[in-house]
C-alpha atoms as a PDB file:
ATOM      1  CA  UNK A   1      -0.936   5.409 -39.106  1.00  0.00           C
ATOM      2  CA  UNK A   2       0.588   7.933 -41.342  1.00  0.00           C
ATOM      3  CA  UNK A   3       4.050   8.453 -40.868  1.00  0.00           C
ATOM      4  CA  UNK A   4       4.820  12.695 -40.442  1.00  0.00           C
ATOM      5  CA  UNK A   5       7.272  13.382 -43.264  1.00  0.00           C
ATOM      6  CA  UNK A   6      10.040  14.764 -40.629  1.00  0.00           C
ATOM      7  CA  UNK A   7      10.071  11.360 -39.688  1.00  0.00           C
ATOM      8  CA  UNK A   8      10.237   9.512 -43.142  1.00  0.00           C
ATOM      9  CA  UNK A   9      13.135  11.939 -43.771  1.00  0.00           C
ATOM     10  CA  UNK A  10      15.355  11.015 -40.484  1.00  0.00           C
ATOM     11  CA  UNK A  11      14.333   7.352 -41.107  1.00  0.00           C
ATOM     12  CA  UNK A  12      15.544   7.380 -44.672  1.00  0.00           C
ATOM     13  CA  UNK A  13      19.023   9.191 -43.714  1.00  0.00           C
ATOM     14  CA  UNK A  14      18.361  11.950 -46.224  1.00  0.00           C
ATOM     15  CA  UNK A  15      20.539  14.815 -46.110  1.00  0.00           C
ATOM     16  CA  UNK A  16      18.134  17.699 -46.522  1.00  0.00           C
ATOM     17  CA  UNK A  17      20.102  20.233 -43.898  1.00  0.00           C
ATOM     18  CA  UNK A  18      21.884  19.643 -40.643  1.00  0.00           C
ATOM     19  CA  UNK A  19      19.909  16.671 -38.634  1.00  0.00           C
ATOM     20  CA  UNK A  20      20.150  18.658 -35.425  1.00  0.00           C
ATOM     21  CA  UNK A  21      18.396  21.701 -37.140  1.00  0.00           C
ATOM     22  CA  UNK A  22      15.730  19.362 -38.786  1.00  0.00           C
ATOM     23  CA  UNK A  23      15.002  17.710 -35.466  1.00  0.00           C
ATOM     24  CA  UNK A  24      15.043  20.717 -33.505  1.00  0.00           C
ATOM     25  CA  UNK A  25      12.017  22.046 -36.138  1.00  0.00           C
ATOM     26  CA  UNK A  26      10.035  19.211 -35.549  1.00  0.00           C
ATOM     27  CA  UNK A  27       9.931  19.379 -31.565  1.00  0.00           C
ATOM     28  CA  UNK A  28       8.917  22.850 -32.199  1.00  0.00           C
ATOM     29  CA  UNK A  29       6.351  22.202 -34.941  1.00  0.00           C
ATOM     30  CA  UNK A  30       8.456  24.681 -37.736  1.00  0.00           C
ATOM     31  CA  UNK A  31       7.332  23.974 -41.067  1.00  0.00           C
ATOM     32  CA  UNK A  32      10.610  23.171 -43.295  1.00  0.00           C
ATOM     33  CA  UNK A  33      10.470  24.123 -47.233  1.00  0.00           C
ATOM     34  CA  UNK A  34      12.910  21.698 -48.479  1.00  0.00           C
ATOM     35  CA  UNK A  35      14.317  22.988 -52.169  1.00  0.00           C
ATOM     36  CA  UNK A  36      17.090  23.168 -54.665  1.00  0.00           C
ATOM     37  CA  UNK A  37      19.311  26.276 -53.032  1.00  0.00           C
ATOM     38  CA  UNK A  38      21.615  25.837 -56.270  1.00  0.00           C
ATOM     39  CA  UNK A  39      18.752  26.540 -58.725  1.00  0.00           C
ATOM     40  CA  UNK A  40      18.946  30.392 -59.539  1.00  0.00           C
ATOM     41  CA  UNK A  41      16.124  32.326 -58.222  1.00  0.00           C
ATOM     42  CA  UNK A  42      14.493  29.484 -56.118  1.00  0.00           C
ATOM     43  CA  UNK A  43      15.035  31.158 -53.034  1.00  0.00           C
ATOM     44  CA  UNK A  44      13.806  34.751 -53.927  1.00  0.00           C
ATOM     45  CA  UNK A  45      10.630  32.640 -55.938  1.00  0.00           C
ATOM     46  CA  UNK A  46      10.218  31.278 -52.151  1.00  0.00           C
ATOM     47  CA  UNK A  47      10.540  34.346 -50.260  1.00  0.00           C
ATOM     48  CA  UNK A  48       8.023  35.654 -52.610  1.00  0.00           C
ATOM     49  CA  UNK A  49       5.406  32.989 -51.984  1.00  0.00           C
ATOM     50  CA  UNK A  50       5.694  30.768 -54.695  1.00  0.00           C
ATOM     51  CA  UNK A  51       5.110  26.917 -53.994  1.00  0.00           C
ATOM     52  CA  UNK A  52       8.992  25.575 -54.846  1.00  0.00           C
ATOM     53  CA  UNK A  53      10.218  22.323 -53.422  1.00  0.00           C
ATOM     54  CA  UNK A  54       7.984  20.333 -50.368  1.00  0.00           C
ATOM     55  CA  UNK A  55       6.846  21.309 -47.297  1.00  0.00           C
ATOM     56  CA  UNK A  56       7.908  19.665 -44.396  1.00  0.00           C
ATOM     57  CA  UNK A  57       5.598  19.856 -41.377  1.00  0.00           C
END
């Protein structure tokens, strides 16, 4: 069975963003883009539809 990558990340303790806010996205099936907020221009790259960091579904 593959394991969903919401729960690899909550089994490995990794501190992407708040657990409550991660766990709430994955009983309601919201696809998380998990990047580097402190890189300059990520999250405009992102907004703009570039593929930057991983998707989380």
């Amino acid at each position: 069975m593959i394991k969903s990558l919401f729960a690899k990340v909550i089994s490995m303790g990794l501190s992407v963003m708040d657990m409550t806010a991660f766990t709430l996205c994955q009983e309601n099936n919201l696809p998380i883009i998990v990047f580097d907020i402190n890189e300059p221009g990520h999250l405009t790259r992102i907004a703009n539809g570039e593929n930057i960091g991983t998707l989380v579904e």
